[in-house]
Each structure stands twice: as C-alpha cells, then as structure tokens.
PDB file of N, CA and C in Angstrom:
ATOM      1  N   UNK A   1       0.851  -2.575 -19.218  1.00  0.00           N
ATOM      2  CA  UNK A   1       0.828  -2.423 -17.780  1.00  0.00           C
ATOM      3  C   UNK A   1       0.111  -1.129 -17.453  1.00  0.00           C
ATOM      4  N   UNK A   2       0.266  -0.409 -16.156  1.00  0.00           N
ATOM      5  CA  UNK A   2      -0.245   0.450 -16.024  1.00  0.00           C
ATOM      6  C   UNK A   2       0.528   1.947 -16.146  1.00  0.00           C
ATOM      7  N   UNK A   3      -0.280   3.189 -15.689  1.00  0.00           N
ATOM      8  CA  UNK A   3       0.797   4.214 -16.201  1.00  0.00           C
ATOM      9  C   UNK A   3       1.941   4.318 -14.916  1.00  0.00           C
ATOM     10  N   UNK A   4       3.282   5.259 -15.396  1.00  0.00           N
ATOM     11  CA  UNK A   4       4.272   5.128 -14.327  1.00  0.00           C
ATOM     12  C   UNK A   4       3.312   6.465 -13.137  1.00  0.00           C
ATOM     13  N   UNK A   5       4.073   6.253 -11.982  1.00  0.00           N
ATOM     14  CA  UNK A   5       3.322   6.691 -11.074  1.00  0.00           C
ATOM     15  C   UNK A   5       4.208   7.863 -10.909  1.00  0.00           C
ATOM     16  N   UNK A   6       3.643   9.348 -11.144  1.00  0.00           N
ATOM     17  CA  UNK A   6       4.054  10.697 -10.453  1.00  0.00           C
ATOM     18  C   UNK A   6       3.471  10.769  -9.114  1.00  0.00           C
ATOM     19  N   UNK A   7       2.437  11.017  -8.588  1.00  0.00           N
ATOM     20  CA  UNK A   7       2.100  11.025  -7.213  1.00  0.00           C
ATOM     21  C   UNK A   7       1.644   9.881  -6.764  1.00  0.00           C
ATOM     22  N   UNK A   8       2.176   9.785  -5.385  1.00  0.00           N
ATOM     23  CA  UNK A   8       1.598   8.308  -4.576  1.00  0.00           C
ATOM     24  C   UNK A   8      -0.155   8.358  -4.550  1.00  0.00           C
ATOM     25  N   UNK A   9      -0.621   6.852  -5.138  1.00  0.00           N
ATOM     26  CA  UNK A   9      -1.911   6.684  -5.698  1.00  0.00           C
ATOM     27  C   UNK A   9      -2.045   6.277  -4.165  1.00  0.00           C
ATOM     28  N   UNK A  10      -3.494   5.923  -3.925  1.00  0.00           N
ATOM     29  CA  UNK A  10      -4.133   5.340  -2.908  1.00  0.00           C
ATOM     30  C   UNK A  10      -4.254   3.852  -3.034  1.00  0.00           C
ATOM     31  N   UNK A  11      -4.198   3.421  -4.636  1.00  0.00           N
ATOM     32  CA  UNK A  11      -4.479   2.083  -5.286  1.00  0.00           C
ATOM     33  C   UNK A  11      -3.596   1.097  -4.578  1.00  0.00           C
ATOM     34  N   UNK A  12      -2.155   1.194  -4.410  1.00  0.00           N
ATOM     35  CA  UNK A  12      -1.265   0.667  -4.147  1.00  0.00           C
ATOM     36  C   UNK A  12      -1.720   0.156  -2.378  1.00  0.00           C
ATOM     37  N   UNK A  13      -1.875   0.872  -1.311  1.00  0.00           N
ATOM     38  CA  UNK A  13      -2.238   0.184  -0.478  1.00  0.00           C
ATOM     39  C   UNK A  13      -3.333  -0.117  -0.212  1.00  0.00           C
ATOM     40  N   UNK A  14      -4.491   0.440  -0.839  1.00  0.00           N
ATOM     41  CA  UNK A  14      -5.456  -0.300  -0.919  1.00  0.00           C
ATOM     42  C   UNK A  14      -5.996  -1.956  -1.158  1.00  0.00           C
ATOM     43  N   UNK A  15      -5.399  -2.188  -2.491  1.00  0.00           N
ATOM     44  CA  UNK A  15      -5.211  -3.094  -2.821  1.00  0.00           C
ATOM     45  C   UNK A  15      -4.118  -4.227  -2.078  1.00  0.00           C
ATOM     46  N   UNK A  16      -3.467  -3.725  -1.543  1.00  0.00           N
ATOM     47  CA  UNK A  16      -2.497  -4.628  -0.669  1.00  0.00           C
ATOM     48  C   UNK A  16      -3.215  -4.894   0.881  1.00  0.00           C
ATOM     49  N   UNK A  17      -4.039  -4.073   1.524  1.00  0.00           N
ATOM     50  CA  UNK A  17      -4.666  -4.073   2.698  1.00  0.00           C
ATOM     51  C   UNK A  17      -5.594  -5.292   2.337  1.00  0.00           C
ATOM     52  N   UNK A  18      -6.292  -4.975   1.007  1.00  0.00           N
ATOM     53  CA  UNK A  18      -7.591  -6.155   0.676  1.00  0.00           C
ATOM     54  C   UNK A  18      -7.360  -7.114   0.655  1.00  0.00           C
ATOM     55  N   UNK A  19      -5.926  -7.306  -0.159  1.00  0.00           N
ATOM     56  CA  UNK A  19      -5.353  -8.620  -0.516  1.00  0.00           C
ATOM     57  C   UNK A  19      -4.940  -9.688   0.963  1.00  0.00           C
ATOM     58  N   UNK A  20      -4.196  -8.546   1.885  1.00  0.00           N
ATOM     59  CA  UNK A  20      -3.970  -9.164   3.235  1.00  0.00           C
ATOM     60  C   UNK A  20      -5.163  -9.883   3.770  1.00  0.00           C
ATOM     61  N   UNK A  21      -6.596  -9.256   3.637  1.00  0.00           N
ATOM     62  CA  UNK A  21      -7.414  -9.145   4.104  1.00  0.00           C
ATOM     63  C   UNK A  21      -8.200 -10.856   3.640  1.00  0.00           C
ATOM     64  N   UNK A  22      -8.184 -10.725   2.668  1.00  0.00           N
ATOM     65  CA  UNK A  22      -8.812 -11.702   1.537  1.00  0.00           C
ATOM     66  C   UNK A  22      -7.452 -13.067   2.064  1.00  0.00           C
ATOM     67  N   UNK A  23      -6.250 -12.947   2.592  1.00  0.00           N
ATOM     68  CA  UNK A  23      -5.803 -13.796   2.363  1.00  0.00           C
ATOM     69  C   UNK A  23      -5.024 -14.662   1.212  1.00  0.00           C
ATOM     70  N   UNK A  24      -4.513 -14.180   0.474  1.00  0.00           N
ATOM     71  CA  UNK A  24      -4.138 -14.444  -0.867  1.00  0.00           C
ATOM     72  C   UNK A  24      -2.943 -14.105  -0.875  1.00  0.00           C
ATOM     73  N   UNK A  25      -2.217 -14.876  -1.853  1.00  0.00           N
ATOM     74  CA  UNK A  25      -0.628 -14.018  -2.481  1.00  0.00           C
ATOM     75  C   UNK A  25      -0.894 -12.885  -3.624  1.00  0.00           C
ATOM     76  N   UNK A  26       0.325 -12.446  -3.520  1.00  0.00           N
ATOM     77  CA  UNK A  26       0.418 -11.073  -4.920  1.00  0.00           C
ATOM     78  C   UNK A  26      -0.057 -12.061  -6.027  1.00  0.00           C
ATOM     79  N   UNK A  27       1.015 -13.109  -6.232  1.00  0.00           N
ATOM     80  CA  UNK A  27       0.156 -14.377  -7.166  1.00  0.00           C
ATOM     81  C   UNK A  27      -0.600 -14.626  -7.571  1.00  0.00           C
ATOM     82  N   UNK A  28      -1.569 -14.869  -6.610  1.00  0.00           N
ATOM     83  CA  UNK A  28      -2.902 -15.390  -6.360  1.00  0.00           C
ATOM     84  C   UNK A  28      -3.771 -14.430  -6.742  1.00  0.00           C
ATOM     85  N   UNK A  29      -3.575 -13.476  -6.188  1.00  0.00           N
ATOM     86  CA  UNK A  29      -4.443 -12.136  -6.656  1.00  0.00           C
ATOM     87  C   UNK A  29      -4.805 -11.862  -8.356  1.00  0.00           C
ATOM     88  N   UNK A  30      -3.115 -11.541  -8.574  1.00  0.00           N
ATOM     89  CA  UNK A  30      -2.679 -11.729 -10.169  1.00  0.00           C
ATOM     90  C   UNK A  30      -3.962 -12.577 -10.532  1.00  0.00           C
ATOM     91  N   UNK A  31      -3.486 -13.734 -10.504  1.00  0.00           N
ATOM     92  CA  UNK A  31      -4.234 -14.682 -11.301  1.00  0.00           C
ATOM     93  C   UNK A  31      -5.313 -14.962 -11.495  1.00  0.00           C
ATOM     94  N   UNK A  32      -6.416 -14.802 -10.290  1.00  0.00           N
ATOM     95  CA  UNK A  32      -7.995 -14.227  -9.657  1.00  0.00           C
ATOM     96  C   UNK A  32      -8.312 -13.538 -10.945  1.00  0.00           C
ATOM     97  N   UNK A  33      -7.338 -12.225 -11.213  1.00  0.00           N
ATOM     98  CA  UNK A  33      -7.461 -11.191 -11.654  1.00  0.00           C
ATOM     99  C   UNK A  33      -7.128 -11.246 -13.315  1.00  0.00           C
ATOM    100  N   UNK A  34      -6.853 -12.337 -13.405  1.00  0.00           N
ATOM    101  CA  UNK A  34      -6.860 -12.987 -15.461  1.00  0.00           C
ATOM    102  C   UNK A  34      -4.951 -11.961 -15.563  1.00  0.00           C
ATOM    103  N   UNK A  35      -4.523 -12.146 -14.920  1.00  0.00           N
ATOM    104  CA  UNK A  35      -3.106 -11.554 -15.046  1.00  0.00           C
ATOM    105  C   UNK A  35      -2.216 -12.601 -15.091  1.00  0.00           C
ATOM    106  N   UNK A  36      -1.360 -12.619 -16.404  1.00  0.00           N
ATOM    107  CA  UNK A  36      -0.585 -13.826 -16.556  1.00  0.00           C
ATOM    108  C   UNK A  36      -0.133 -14.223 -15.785  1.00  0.00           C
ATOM    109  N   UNK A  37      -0.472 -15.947 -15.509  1.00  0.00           N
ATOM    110  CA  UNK A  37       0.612 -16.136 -14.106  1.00  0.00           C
ATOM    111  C   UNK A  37       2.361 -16.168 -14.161  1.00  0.00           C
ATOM    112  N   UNK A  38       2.796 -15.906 -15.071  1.00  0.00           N
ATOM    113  CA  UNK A  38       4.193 -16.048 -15.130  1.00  0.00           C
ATOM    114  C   UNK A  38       4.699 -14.504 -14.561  1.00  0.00           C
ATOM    115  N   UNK A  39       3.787 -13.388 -14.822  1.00  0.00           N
ATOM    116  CA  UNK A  39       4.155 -11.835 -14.654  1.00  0.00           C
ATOM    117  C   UNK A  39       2.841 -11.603 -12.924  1.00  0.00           C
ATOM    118  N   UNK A  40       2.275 -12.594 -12.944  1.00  0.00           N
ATOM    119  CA  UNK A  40       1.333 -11.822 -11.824  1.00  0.00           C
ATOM    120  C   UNK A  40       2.100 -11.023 -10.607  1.00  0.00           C
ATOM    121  N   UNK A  41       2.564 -12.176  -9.627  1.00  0.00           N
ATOM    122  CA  UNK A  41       3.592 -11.574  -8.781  1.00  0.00           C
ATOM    123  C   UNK A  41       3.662 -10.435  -8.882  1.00  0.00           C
ATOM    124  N   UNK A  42       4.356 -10.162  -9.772  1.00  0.00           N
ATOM    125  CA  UNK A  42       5.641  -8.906  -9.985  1.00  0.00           C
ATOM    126  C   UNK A  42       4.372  -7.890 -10.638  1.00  0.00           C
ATOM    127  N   UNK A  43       3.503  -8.041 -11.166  1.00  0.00           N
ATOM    128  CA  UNK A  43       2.583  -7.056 -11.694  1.00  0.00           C
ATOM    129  C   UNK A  43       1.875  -6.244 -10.456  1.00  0.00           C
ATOM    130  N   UNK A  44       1.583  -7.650  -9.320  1.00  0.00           N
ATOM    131  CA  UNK A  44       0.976  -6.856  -8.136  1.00  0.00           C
ATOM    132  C   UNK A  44       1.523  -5.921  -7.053  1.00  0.00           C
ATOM    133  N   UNK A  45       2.986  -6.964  -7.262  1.00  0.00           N
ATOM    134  CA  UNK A  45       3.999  -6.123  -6.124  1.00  0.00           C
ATOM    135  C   UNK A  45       4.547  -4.509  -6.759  1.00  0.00           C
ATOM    136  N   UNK A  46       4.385  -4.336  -8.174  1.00  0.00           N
ATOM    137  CA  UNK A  46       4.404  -3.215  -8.773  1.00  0.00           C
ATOM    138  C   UNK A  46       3.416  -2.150  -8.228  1.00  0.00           C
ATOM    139  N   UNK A  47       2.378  -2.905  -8.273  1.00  0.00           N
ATOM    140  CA  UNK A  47       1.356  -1.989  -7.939  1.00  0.00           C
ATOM    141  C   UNK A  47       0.899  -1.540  -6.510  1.00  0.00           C
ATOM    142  N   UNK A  48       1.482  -2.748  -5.560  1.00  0.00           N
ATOM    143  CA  UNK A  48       1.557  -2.363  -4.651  1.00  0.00           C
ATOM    144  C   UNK A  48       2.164  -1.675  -3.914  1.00  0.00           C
ATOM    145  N   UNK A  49       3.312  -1.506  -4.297  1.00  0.00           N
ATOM    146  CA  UNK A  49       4.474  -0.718  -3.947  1.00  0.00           C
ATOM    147  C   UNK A  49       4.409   0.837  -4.957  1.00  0.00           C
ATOM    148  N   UNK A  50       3.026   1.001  -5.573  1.00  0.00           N
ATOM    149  CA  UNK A  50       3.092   2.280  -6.237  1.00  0.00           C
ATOM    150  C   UNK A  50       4.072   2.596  -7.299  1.00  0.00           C
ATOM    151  N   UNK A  51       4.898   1.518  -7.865  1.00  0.00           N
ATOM    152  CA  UNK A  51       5.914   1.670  -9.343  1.00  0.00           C
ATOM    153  C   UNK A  51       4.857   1.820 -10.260  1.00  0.00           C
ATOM    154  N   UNK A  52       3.834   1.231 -10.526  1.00  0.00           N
ATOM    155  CA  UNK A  52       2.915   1.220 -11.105  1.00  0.00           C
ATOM    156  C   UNK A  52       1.492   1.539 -11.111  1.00  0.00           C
ATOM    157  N   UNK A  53       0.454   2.532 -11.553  1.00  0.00           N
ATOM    158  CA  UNK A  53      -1.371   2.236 -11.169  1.00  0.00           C
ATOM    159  C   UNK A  53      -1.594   1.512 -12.097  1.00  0.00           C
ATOM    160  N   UNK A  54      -2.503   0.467 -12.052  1.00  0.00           N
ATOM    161  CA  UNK A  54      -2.968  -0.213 -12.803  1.00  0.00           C
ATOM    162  C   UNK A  54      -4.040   0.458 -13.547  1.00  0.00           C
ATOM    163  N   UNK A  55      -4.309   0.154 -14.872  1.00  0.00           N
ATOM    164  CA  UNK A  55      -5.013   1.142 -15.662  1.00  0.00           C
ATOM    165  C   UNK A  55      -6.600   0.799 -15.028  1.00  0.00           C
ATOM    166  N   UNK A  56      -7.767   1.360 -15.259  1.00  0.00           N
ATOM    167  CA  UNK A  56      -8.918   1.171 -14.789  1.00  0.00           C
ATOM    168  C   UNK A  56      -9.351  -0.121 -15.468  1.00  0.00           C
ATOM    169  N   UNK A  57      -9.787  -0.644 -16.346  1.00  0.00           N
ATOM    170  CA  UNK A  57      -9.618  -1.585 -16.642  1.00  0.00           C
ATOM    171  C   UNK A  57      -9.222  -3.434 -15.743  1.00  0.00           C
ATOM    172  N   UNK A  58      -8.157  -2.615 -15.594  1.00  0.00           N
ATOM    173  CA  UNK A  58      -7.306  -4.277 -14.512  1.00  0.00           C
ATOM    174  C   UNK A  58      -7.366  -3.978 -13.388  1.00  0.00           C
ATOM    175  N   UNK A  59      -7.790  -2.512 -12.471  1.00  0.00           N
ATOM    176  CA  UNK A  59      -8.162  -2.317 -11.545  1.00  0.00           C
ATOM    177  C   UNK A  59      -9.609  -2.694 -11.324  1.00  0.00           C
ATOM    178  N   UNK A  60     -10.740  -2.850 -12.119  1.00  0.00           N
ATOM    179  CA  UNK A  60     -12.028  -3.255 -11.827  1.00  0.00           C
ATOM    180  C   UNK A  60     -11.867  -5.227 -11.812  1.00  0.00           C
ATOM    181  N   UNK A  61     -11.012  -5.490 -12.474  1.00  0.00           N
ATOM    182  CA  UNK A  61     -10.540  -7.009 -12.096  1.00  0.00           C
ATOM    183  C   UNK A  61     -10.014  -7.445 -10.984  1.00  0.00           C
ATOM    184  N   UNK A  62      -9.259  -6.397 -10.717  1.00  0.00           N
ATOM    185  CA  UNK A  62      -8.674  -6.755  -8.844  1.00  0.00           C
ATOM    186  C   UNK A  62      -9.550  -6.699  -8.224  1.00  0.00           C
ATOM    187  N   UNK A  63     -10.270  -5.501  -8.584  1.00  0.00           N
ATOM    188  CA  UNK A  63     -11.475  -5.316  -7.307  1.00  0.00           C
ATOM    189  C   UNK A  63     -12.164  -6.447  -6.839  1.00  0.00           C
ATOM    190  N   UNK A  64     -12.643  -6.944  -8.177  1.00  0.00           N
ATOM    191  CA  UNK A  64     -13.717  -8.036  -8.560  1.00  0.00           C
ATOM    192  C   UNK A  64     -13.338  -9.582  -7.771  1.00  0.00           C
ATOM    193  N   UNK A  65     -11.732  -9.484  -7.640  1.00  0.00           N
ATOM    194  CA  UNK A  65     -11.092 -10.618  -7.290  1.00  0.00           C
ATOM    195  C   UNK A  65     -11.296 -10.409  -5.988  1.00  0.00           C
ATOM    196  N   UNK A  66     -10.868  -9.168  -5.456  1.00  0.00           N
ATOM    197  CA  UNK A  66     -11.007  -8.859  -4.064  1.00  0.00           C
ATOM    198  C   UNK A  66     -12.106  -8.900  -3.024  1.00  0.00           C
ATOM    199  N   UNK A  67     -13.075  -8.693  -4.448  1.00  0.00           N
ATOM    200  CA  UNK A  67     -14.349  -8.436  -3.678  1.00  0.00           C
ATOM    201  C   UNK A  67     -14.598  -7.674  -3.021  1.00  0.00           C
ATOM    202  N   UNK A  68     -14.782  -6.595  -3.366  1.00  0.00           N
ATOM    203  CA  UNK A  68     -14.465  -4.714  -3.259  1.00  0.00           C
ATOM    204  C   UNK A  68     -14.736  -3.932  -4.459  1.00  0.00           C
ATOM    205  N   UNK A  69     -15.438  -3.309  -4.120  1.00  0.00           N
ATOM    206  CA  UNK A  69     -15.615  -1.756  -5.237  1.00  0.00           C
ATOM    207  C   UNK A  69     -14.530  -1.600  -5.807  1.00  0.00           C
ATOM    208  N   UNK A  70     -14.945  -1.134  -7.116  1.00  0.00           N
ATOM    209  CA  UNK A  70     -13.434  -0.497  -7.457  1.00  0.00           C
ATOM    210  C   UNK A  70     -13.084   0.817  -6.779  1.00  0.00           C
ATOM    211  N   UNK A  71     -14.308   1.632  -6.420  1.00  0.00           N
ATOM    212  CA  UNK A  71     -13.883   2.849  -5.702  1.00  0.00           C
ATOM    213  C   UNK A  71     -13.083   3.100  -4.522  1.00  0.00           C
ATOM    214  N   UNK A  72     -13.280   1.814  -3.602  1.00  0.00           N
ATOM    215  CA  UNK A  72     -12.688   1.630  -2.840  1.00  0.00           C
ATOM    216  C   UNK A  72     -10.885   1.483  -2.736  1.00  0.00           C
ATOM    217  N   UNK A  73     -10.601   1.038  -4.081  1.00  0.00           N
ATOM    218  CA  UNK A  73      -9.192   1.285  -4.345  1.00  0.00           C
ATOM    219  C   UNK A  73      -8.603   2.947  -4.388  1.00  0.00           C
ATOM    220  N   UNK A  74      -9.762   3.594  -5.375  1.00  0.00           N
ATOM    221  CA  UNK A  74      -9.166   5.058  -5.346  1.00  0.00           C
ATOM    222  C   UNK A  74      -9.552   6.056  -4.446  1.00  0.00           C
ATOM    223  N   UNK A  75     -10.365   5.427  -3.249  1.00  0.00           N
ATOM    224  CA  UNK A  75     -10.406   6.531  -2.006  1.00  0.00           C
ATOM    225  C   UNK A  75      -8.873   6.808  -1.276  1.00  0.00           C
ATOM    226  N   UNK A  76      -9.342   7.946  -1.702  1.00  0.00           N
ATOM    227  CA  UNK A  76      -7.851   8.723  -0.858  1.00  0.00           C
ATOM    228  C   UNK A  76      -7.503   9.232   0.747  1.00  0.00           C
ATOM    229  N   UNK A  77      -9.138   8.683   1.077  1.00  0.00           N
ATOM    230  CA  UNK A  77      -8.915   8.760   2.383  1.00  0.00           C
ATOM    231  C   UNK A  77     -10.015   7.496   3.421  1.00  0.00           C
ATOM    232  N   UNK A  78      -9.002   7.240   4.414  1.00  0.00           N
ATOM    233  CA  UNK A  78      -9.532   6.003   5.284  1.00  0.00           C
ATOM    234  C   UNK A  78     -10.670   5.981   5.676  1.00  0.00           C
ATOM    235  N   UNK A  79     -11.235   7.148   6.061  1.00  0.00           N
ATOM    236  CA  UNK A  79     -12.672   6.864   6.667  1.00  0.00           C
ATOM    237  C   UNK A  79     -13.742   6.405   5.508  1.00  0.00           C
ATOM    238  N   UNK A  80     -13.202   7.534   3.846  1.00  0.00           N
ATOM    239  CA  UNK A  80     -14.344   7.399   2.903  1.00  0.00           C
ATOM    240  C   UNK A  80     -14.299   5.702   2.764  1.00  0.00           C
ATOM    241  N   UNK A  81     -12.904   5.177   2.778  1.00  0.00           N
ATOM    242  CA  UNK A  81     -12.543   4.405   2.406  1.00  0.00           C
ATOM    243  C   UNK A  81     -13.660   2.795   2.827  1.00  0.00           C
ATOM    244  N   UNK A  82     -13.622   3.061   4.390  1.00  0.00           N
ATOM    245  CA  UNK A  82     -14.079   2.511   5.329  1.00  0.00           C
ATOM    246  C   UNK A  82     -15.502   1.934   4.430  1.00  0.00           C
ATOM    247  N   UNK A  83     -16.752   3.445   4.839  1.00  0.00           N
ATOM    248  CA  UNK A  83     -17.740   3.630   4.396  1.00  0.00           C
ATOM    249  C   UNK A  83     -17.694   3.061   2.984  1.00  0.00           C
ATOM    250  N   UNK A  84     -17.601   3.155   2.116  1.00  0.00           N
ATOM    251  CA  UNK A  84     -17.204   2.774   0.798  1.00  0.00           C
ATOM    252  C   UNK A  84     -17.559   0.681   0.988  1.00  0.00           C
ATOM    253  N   UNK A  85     -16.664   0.333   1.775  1.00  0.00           N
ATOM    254  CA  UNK A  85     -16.965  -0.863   2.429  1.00  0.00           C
ATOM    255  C   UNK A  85     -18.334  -1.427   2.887  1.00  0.00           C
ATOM    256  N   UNK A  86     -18.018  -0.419   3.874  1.00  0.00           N
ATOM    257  CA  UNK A  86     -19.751  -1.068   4.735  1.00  0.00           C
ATOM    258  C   UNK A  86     -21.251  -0.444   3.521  1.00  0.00           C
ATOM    259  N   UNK A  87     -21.166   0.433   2.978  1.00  0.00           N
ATOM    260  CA  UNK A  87     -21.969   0.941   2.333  1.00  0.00           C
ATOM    261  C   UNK A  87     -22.446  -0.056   1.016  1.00  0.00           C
ATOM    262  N   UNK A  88     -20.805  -0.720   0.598  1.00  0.00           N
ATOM    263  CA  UNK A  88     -21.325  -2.171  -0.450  1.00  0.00           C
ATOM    264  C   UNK A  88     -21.537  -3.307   0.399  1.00  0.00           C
ATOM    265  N   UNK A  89     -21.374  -3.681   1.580  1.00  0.00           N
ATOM    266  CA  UNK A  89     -22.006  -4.672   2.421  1.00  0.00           C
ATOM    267  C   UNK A  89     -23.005  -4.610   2.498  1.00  0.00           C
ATOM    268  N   UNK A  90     -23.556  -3.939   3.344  1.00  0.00           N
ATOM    269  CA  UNK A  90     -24.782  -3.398   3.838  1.00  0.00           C
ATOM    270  C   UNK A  90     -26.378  -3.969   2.291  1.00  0.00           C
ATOM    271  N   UNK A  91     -27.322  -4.312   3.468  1.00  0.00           N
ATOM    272  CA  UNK A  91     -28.445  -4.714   2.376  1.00  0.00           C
ATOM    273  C   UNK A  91     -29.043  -3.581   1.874  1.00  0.00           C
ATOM    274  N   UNK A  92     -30.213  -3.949   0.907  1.00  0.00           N
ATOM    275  CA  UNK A  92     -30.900  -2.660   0.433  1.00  0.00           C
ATOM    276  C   UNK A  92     -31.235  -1.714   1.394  1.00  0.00           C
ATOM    277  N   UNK A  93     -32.205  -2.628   2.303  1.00  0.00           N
ATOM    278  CA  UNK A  93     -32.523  -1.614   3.010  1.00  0.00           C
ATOM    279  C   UNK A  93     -31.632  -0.226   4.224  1.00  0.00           C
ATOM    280  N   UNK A  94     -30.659  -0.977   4.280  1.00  0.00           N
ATOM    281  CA  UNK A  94     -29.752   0.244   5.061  1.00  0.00           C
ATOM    282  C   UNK A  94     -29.363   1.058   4.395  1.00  0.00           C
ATOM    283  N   UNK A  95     -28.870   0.448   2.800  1.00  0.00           N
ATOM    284  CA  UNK A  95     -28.452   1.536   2.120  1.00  0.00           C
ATOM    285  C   UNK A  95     -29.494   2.652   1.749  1.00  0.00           C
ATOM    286  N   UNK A  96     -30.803   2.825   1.894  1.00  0.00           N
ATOM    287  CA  UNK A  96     -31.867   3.291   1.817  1.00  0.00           C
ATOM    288  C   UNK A  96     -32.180   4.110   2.440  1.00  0.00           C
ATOM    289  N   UNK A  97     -31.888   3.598   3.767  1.00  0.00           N
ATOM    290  CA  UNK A  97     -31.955   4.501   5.554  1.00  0.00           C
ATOM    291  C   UNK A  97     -30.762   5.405   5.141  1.00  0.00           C
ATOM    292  N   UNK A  98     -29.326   5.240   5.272  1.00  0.00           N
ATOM    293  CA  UNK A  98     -28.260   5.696   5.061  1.00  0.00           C
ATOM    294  C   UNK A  98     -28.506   6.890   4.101  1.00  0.00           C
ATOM    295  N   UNK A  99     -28.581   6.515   2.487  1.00  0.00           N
ATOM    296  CA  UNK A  99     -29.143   7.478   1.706  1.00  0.00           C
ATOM    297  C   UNK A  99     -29.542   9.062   1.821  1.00  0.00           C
ATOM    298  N   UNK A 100     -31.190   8.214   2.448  1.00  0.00           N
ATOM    299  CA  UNK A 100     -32.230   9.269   3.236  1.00  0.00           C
ATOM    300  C   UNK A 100     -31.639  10.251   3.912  1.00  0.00           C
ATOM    301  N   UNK A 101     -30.981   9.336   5.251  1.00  0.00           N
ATOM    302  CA  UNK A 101     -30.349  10.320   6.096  1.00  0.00           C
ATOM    303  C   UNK A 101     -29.169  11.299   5.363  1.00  0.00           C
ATOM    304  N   UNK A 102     -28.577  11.154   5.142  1.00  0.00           N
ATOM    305  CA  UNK A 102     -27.498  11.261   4.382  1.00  0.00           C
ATOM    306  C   UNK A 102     -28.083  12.617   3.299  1.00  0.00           C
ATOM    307  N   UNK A 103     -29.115  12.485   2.631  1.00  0.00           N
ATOM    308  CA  UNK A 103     -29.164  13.546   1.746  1.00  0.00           C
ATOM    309  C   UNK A 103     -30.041  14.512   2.052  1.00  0.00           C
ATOM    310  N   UNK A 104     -30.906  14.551   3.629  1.00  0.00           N
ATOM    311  CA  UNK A 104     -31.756  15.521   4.373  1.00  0.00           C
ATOM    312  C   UNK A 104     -30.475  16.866   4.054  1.00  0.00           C
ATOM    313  N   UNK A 105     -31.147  17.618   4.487  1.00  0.00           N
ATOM    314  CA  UNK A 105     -30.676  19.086   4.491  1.00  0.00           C
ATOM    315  C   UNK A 105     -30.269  19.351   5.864  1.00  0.00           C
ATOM    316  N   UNK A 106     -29.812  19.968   6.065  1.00  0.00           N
ATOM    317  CA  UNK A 106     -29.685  20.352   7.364  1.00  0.00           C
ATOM    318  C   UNK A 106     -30.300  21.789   7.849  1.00  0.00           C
ATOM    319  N   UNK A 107     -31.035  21.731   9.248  1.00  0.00           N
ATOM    320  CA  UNK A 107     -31.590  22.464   9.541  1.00  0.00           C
ATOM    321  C   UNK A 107     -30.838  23.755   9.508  1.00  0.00           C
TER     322      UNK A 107
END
C-alpha cells in the first residue's frame, strides 16, 4: 500500500475531487487503476480520506484513470492546481503562448 500519512497530503482530495468529477466510484476508480477489485474500495477511500498516500507509482495509475497529471494530485495549492489542469488541456499552441508569456522577464 502506500506510506502512513504524517502530514495531510494534497493527494487525498485531489484525487477524490477528480473522481467526483470523472463520475466514478472509489471502486471503479480502484479498478481503472489495476487495483484489486476485492481491496479497491477501501484502498481509495484510504487514500482519500488521507490514512494513506499512495506510493508514486499507483498514483501515476490513478492519474491515468482520472485523466489528470499526476502533478495535479500533489499540488498543494488550488489555483496551481487549477492551471496544472487547463495547462494539460490546452493545445500546443496555447501552451506555447502561455510558456512565452510566462517566462518574459519582467520589466
């Protein structure tokens, strides 16, 4: 499984926001995610509820299920979080514009 959790991860509602999002059960997710279906459930609601982070590994499988970055699980904050989103939506070319702008200097 994953390691026990000392500080509240970001993973935990992340992954539960997506999942809402996506429409799916903890189950369902699990299973998307090659997580035994007899333990999925309870593997996700672990993780969602922060008893558990899922190791990197089974976190790039959720993602994958989710259809989401994996980074997007470990942003620790909503706005990066956001961006993180639209930034893997987004086609080449915005991400390009974005970039650009983004790495000018400031006057």
């Amino acid at each position: 499984m994953g390691e026990r959790n000392t500080r509240k991860s970001p993973v935990g509602g992340r992954l539960h926001e997506a999942r809402l999002k996506k429409g799916i059960s903890q189950k369902g997710l699990g299973i998307l995610a090659e997580i035994d279906e007899f333990s999925a459930s309870s593997r996700i609601n672990q993780y969602e509820r922060n008893k558990h982070v899922p190791d990197f590994s089974i976190a790039k499988r959720l993602a994958r299920a989710l259809g989401v970055p994996v980074t997007y699980l470990y942003a620790d904050d909503d706005e990066i979080a956001e961006l993180i989103l639209l930034y893997t939506k987004a086609g080449q070319p915005m991400r390009t514009r974005v970039t650009r702008i983004l790495m000018r200097k400031p006057r």
